[in-house]
Every structure is written in C-alpha cells, then in structure tokens.
PDB file of N, CA and C in Angstrom:
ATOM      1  N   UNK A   1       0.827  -1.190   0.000  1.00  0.00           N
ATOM      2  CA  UNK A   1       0.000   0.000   0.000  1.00  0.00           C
ATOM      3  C   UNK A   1       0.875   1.259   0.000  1.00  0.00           C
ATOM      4  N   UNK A   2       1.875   1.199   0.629  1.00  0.00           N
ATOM      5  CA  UNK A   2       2.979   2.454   1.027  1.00  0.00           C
ATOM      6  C   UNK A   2       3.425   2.628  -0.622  1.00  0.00           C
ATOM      7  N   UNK A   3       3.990   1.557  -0.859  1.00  0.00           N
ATOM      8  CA  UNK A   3       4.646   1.508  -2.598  1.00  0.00           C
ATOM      9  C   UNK A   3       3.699   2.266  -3.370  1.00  0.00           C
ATOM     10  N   UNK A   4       2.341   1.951  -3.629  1.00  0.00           N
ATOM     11  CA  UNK A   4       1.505   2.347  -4.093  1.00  0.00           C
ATOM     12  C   UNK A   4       1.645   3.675  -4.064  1.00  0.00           C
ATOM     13  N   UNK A   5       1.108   4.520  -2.883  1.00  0.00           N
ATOM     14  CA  UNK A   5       1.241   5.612  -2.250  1.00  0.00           C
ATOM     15  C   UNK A   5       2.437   6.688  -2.936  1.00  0.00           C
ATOM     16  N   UNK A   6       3.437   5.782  -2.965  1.00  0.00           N
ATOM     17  CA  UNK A   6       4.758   6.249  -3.056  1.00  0.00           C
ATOM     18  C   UNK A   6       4.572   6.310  -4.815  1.00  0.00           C
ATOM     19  N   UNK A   7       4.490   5.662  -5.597  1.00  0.00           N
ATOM     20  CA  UNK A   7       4.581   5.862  -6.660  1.00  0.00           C
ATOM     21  C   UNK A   7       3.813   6.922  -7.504  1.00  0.00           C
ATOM     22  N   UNK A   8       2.533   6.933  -6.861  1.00  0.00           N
ATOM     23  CA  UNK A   8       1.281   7.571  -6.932  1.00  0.00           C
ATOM     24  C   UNK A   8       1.764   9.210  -6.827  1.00  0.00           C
ATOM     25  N   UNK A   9       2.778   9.640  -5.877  1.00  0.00           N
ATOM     26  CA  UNK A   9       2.982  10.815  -5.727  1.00  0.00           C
ATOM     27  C   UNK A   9       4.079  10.966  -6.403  1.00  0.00           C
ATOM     28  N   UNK A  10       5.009  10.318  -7.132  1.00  0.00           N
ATOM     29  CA  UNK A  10       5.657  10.649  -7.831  1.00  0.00           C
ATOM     30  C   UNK A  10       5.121  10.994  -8.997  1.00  0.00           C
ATOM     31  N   UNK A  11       4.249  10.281  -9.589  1.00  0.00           N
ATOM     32  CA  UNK A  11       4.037  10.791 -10.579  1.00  0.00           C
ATOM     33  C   UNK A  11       3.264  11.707 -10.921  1.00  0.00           C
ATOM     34  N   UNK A  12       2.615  12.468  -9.774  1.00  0.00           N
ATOM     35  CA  UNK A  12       1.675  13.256  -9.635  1.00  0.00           C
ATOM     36  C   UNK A  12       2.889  14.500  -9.726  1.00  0.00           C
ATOM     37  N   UNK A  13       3.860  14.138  -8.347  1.00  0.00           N
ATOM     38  CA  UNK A  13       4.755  15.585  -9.014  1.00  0.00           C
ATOM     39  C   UNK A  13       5.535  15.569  -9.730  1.00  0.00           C
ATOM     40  N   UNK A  14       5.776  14.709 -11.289  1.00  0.00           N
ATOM     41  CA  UNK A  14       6.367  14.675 -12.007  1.00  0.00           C
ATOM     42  C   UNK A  14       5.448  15.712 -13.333  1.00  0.00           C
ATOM     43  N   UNK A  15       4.005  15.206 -13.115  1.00  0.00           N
ATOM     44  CA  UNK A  15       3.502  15.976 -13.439  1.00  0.00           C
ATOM     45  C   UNK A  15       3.061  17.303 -13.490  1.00  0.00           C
ATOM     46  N   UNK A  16       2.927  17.852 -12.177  1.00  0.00           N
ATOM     47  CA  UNK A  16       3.467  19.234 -11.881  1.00  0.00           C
ATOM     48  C   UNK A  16       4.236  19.565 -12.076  1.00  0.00           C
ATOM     49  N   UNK A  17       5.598  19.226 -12.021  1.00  0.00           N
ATOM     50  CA  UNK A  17       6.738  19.872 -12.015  1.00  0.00           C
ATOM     51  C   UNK A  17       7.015  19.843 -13.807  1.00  0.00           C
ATOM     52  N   UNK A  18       6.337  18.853 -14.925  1.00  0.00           N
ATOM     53  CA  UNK A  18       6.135  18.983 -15.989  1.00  0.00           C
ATOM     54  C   UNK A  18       5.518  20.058 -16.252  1.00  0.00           C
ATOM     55  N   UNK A  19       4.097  20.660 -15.938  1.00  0.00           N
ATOM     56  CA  UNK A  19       3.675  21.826 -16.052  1.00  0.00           C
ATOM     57  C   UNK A  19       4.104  22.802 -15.998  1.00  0.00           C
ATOM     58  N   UNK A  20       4.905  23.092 -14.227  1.00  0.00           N
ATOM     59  CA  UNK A  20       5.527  23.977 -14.090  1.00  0.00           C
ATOM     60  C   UNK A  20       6.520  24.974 -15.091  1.00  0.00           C
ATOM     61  N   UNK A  21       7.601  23.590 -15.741  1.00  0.00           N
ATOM     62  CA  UNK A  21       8.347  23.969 -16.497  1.00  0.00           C
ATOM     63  C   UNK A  21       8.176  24.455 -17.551  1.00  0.00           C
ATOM     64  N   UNK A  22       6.569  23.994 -18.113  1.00  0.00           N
ATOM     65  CA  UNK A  22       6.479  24.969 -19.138  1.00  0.00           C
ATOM     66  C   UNK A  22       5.937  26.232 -19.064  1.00  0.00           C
ATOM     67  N   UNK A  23       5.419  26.816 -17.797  1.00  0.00           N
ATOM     68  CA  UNK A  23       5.038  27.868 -17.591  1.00  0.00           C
ATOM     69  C   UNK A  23       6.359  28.625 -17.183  1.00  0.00           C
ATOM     70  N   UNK A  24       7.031  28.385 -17.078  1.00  0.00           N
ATOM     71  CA  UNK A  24       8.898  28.512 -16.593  1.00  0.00           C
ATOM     72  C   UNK A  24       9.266  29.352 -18.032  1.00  0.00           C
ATOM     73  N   UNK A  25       9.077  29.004 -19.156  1.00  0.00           N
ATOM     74  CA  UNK A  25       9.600  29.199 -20.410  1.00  0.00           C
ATOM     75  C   UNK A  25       9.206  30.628 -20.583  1.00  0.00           C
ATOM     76  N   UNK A  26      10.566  30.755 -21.194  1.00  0.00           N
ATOM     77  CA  UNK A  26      10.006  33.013 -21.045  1.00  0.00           C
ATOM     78  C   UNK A  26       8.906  32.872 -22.612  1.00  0.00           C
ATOM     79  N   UNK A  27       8.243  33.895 -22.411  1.00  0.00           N
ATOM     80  CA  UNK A  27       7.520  34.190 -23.051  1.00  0.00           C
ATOM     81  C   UNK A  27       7.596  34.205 -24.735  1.00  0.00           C
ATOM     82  N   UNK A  28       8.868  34.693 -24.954  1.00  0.00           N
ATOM     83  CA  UNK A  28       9.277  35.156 -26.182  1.00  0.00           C
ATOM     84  C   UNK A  28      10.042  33.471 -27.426  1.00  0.00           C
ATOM     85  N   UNK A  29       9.817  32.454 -26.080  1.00  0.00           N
ATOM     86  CA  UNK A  29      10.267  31.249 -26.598  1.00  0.00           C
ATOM     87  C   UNK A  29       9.258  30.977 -27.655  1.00  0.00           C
ATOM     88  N   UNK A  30       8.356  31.378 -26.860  1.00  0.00           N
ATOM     89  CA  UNK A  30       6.731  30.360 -27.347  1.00  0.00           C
ATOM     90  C   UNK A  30       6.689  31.247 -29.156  1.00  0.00           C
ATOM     91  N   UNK A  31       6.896  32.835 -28.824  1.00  0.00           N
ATOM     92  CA  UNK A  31       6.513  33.200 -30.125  1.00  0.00           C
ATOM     93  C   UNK A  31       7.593  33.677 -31.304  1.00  0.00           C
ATOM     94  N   UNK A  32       9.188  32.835 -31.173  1.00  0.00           N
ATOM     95  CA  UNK A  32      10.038  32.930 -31.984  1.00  0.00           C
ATOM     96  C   UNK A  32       9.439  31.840 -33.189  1.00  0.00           C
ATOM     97  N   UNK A  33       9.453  32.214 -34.391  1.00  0.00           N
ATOM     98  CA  UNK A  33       9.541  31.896 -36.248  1.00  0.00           C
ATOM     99  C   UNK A  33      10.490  30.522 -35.897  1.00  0.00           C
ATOM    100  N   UNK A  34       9.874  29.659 -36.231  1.00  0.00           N
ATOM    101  CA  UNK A  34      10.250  27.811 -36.463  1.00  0.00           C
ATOM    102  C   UNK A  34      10.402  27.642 -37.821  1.00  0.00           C
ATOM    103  N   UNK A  35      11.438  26.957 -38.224  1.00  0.00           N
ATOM    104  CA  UNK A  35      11.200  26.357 -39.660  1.00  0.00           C
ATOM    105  C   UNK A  35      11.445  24.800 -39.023  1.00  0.00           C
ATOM    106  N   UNK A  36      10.015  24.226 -39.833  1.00  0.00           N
ATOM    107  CA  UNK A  36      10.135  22.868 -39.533  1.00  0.00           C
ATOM    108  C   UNK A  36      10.438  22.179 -40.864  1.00  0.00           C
ATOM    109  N   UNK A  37      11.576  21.163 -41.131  1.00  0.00           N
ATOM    110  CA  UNK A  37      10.904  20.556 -42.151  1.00  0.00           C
ATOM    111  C   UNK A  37      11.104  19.060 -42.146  1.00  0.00           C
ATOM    112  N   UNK A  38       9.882  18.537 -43.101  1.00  0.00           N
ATOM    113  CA  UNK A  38       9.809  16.964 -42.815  1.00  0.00           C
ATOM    114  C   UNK A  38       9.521  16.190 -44.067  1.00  0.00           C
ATOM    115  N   UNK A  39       9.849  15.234 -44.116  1.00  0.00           N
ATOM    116  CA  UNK A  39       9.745  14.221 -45.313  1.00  0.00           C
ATOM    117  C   UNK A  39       8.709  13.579 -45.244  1.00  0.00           C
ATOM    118  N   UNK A  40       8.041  13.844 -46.640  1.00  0.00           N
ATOM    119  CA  UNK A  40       6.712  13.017 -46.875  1.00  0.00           C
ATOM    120  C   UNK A  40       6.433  12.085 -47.660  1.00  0.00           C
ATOM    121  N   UNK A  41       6.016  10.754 -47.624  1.00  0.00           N
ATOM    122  CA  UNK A  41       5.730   9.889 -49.115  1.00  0.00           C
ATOM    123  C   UNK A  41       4.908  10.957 -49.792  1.00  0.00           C
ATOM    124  N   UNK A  42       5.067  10.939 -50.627  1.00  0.00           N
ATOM    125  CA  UNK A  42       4.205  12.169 -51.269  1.00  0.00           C
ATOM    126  C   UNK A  42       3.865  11.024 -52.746  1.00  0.00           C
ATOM    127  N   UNK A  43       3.212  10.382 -53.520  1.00  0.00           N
ATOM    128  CA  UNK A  43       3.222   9.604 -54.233  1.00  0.00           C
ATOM    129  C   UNK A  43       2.536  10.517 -55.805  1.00  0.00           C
ATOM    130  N   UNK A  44       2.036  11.723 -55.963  1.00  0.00           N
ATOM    131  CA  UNK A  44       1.238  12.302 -57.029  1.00  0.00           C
ATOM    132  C   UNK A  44       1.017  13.968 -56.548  1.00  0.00           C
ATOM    133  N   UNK A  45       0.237  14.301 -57.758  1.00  0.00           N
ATOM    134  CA  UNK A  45       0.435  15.991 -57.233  1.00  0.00           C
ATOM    135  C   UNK A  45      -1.120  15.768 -56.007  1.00  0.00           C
ATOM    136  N   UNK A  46      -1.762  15.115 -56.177  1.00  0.00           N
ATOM    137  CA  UNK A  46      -3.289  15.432 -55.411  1.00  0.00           C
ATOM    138  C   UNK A  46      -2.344  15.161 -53.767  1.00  0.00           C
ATOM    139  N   UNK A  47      -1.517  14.786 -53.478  1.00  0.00           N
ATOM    140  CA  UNK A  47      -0.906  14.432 -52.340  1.00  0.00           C
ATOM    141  C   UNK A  47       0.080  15.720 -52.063  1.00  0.00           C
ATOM    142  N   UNK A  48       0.713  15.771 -52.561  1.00  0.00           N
ATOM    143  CA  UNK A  48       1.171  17.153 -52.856  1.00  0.00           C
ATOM    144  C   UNK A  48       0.645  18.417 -52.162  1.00  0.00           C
ATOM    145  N   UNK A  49      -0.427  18.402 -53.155  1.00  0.00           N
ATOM    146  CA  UNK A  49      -1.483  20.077 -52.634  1.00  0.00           C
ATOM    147  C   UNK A  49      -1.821  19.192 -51.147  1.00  0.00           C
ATOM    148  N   UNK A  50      -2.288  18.233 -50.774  1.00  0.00           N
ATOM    149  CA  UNK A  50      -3.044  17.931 -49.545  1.00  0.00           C
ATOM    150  C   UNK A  50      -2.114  18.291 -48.488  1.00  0.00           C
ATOM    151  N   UNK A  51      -0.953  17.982 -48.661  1.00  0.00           N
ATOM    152  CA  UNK A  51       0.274  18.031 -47.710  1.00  0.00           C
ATOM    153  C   UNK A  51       0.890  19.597 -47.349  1.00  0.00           C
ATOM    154  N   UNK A  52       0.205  20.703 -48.413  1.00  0.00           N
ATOM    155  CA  UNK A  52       0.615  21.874 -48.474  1.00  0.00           C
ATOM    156  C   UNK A  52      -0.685  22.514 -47.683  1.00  0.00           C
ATOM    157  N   UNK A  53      -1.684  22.076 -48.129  1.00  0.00           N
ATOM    158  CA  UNK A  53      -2.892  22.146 -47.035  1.00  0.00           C
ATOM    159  C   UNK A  53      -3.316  22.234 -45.841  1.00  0.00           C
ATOM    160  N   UNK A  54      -2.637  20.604 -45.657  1.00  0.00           N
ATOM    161  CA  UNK A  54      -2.568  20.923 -43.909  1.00  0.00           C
ATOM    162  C   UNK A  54      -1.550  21.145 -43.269  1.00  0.00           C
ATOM    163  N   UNK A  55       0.020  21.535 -44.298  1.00  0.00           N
ATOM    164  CA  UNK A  55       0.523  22.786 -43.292  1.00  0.00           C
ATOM    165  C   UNK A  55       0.148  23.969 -43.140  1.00  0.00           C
ATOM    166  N   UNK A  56      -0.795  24.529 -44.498  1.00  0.00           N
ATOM    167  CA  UNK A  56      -1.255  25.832 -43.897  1.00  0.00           C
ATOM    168  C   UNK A  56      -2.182  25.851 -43.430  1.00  0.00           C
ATOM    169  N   UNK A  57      -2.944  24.831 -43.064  1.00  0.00           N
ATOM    170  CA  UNK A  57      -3.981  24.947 -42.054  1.00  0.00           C
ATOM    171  C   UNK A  57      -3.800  24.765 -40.821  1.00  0.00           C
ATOM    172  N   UNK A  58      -2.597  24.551 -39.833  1.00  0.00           N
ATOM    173  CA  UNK A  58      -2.307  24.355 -38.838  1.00  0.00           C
ATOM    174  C   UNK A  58      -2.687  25.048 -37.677  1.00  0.00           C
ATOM    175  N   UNK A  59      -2.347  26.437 -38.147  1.00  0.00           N
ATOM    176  CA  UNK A  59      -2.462  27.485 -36.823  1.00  0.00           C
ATOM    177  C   UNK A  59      -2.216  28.646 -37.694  1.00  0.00           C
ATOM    178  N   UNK A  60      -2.997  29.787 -37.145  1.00  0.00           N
ATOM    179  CA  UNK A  60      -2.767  31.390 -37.798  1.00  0.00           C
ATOM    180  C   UNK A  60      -1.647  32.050 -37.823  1.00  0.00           C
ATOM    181  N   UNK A  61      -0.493  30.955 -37.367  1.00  0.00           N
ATOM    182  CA  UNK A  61       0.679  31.770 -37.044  1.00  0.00           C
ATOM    183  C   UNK A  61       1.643  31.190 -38.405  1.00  0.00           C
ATOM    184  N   UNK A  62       0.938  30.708 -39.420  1.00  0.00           N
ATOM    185  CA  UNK A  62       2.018  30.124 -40.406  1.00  0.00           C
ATOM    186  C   UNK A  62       2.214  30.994 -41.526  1.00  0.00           C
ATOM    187  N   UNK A  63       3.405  31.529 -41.843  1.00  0.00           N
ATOM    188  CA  UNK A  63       3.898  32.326 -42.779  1.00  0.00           C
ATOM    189  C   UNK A  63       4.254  31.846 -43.792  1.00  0.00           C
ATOM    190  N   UNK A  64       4.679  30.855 -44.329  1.00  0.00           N
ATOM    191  CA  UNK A  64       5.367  29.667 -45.576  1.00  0.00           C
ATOM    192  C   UNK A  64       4.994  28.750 -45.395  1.00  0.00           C
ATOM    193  N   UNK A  65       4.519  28.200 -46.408  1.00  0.00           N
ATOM    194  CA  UNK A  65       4.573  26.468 -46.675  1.00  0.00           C
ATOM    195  C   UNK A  65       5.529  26.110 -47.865  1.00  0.00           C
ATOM    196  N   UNK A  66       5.764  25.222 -47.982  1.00  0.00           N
ATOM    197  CA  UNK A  66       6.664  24.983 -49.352  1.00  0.00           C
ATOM    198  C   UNK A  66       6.846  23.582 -49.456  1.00  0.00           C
ATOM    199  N   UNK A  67       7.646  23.209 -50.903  1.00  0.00           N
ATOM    200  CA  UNK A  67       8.090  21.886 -50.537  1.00  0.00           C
ATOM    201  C   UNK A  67       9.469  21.766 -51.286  1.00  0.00           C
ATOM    202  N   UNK A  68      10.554  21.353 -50.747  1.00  0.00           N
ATOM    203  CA  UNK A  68      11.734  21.102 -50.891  1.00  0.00           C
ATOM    204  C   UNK A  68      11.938  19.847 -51.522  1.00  0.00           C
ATOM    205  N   UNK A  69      13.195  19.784 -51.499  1.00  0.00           N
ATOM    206  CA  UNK A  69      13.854  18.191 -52.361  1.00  0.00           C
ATOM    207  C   UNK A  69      13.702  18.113 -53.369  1.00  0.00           C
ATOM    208  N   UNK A  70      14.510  17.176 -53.747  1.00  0.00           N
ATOM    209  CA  UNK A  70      15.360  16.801 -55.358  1.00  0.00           C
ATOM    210  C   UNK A  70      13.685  16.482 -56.100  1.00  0.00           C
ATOM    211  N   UNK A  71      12.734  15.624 -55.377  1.00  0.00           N
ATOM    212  CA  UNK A  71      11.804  14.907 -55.717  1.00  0.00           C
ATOM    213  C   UNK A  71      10.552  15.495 -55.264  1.00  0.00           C
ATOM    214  N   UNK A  72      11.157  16.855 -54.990  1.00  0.00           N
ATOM    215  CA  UNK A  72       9.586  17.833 -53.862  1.00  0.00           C
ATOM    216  C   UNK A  72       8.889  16.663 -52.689  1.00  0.00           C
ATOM    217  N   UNK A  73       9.565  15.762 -52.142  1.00  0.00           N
ATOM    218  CA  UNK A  73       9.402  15.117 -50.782  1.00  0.00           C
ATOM    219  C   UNK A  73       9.260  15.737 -49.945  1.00  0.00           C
ATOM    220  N   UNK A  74       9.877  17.020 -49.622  1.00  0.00           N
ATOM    221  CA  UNK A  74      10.288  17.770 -48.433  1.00  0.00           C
ATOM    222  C   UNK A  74       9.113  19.175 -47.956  1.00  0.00           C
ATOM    223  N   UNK A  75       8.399  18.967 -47.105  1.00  0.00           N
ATOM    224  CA  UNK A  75       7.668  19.923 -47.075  1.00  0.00           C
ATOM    225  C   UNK A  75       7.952  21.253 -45.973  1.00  0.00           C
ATOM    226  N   UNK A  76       8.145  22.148 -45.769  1.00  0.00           N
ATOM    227  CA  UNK A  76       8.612  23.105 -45.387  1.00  0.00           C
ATOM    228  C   UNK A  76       7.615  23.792 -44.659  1.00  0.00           C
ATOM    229  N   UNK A  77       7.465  24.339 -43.265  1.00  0.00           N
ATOM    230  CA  UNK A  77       6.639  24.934 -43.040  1.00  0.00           C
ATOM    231  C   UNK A  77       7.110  26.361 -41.943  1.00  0.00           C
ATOM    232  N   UNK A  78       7.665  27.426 -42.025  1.00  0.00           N
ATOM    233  CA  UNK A  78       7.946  28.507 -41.206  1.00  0.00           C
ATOM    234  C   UNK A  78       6.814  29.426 -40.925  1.00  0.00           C
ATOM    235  N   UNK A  79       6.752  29.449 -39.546  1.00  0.00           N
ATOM    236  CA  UNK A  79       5.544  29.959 -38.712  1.00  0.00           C
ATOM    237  C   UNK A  79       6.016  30.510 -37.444  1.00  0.00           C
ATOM    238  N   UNK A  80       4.996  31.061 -36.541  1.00  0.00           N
ATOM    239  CA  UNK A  80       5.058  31.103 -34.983  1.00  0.00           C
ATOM    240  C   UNK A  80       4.285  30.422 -34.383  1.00  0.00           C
ATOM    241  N   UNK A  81       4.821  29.248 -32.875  1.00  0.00           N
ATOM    242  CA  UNK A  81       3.525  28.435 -32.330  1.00  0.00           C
ATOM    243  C   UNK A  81       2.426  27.147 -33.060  1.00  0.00           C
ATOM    244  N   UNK A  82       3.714  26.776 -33.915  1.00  0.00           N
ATOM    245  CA  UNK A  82       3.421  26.101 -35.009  1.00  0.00           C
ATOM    246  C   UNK A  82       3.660  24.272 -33.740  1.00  0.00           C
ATOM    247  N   UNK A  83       3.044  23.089 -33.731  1.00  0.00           N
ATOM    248  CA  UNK A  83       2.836  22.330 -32.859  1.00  0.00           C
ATOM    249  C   UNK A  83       3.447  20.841 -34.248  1.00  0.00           C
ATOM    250  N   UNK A  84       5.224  20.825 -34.277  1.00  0.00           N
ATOM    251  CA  UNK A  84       5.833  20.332 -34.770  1.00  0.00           C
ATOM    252  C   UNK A  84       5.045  19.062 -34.582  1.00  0.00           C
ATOM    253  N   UNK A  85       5.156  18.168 -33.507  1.00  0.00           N
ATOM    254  CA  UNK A  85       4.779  16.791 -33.706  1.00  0.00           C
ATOM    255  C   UNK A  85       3.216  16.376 -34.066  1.00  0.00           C
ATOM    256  N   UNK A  86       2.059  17.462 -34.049  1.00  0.00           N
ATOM    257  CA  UNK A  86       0.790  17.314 -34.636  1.00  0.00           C
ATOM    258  C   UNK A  86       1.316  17.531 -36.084  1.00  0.00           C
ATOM    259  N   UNK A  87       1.548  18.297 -36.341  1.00  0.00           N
ATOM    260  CA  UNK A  87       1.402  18.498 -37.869  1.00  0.00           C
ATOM    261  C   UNK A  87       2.414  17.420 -38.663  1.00  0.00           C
ATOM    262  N   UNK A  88       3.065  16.646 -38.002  1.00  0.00           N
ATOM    263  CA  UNK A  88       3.623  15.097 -38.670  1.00  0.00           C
ATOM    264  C   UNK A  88       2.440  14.005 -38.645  1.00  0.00           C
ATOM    265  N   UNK A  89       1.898  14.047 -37.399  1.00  0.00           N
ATOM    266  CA  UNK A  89       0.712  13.096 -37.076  1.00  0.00           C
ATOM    267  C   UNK A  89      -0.719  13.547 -37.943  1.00  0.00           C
ATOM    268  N   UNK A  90      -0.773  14.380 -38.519  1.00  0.00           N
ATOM    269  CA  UNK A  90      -1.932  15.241 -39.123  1.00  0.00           C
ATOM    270  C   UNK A  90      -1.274  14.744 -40.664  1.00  0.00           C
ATOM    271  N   UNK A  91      -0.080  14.930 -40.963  1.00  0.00           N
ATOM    272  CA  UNK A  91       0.216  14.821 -42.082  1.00  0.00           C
ATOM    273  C   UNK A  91       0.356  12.922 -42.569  1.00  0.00           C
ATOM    274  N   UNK A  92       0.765  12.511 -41.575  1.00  0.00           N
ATOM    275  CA  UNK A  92       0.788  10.614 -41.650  1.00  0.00           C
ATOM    276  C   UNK A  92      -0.677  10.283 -41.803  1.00  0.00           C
ATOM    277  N   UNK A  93      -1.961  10.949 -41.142  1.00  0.00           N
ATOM    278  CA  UNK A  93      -2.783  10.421 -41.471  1.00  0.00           C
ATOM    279  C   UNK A  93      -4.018  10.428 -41.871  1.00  0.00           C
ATOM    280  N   UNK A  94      -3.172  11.738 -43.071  1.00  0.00           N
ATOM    281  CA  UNK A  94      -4.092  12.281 -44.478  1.00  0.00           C
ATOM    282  C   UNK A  94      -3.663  12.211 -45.157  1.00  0.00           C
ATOM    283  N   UNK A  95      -2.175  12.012 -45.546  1.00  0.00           N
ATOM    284  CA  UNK A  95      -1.153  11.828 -46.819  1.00  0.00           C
ATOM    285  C   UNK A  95      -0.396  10.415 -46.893  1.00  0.00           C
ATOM    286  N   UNK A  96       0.232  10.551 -45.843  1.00  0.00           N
ATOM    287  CA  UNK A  96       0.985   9.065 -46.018  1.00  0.00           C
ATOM    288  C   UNK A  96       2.446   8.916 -44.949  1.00  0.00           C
ATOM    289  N   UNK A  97       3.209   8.156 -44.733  1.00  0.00           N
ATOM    290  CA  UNK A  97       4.075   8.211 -44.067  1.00  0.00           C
ATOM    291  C   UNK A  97       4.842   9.397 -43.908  1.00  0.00           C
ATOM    292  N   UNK A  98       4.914  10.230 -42.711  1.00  0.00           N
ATOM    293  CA  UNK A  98       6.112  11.523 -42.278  1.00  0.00           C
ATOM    294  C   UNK A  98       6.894  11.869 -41.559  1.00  0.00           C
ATOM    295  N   UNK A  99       7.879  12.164 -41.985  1.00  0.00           N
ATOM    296  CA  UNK A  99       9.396  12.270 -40.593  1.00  0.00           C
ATOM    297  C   UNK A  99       9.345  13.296 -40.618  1.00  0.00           C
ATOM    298  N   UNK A 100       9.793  13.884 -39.332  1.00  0.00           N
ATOM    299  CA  UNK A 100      10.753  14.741 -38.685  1.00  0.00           C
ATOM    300  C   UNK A 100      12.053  14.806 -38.627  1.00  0.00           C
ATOM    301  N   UNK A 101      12.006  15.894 -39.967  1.00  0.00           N
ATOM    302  CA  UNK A 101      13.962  15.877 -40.584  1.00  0.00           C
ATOM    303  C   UNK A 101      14.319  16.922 -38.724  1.00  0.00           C
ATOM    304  N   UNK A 102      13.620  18.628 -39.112  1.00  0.00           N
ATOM    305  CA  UNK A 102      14.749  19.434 -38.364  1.00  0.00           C
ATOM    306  C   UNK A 102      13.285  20.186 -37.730  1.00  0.00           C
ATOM    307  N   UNK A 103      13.408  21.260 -36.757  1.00  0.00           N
ATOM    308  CA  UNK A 103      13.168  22.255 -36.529  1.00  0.00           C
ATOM    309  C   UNK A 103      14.020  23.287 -36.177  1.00  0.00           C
ATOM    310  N   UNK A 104      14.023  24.431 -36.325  1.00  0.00           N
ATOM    311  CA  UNK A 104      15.373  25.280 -36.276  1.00  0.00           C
ATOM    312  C   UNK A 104      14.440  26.778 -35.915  1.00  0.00           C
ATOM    313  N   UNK A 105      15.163  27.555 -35.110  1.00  0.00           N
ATOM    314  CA  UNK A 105      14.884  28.859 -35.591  1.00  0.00           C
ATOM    315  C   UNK A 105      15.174  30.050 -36.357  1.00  0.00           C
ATOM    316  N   UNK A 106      14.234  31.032 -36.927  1.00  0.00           N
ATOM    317  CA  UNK A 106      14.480  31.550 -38.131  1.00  0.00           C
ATOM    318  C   UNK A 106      14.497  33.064 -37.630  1.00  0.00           C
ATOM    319  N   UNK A 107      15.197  33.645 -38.130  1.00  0.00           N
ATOM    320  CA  UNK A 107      15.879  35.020 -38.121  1.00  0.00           C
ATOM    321  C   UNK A 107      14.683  35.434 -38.614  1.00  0.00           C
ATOM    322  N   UNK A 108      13.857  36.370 -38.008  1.00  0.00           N
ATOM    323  CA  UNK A 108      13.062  37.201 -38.675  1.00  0.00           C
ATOM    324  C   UNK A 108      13.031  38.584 -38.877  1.00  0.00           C
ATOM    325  N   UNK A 109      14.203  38.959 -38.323  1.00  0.00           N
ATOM    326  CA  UNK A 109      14.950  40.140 -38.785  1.00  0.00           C
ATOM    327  C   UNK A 109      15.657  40.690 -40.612  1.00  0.00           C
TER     328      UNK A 109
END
C-alpha cells in the first residue's frame, strides 16, 4: 500500500513539475519563427497540394509552406507556435508516411 502511495505521488509531481516547467519558459520562446521541415511519401500531385494544405492549415501563425527536395518530398513549413509533432501526425494520417527531418529557428529580422 505504502509503494503504491509512493509511486502515486511521484508521478503526480512529475507531473506538476512537468507543467511547471512549461510555464517557466520566457515568453518570447513560445513566439520565436520555427522552420520545420519533414519528409513526406508524397506519391502524385493530389498528395502534394493535400500536404501543403494541412501545413497551412495548422495554426494562424504560419507564414510559408513549401516543398523542398530533389523529388519535392520535403515539405517546409515557417511559422510562430506552429505544434511540430501534430502536424507530422496530421500529415501521416491524411497523406501518407512523415518524418521529422529538423526544426530550427528563423531570423526574422
């Protein structure tokens, strides 16, 4: 029962202290310009436009979409508050298989 107890509150303040930390993050983190970009099976153009779609449909904060590579595989998306690992999971399962090449930040100066 103690074990129980004991585990029970760990993970309770692992979870807080998860929260915490992101309320920890200065402000100006959240709204620095991301370039994400990720590799898509992309198999035709109707896959293509779909994949350009729902990067610009992500969030109001997206400034570019594009698509990169030798083979236009590469889809490009620079924004603010842009939610990198949805928009792979959004993109795997309306288009087709997607990685996570980079995220980086972008000089918007």
């Amino acid at each position: 029962c103690i074990d129980a107890l004991s585990n029970l509150c760990r993970k309770n303040f692992r979870q807080t202290l998860t929260r915490e930390k992101l309320h920890l993050l200065p402000e100006r983190f959240h709204k620095m310009a991301k370039k994400i970009l990720m590799s898509v099976n992309m198999r035709c153009q109707k896959c293509r436009s779909a994949a350009l779609k729902i990067g610009g449909q992500t969030t109001a904060g997206v400034t570019f979409v594009g698509l990169e590579g030798e083979d236009k595989d590469q889809v490009v998306v620079i924004g603010e508050g842009i939610d990198a690992a949805g928009l792979v999971l959004r993109l795997r399962k309306k288009v087709g298989f997607a990685d996570l090449i980079s995220v980086t930040d972008v000089d918007t100066s």
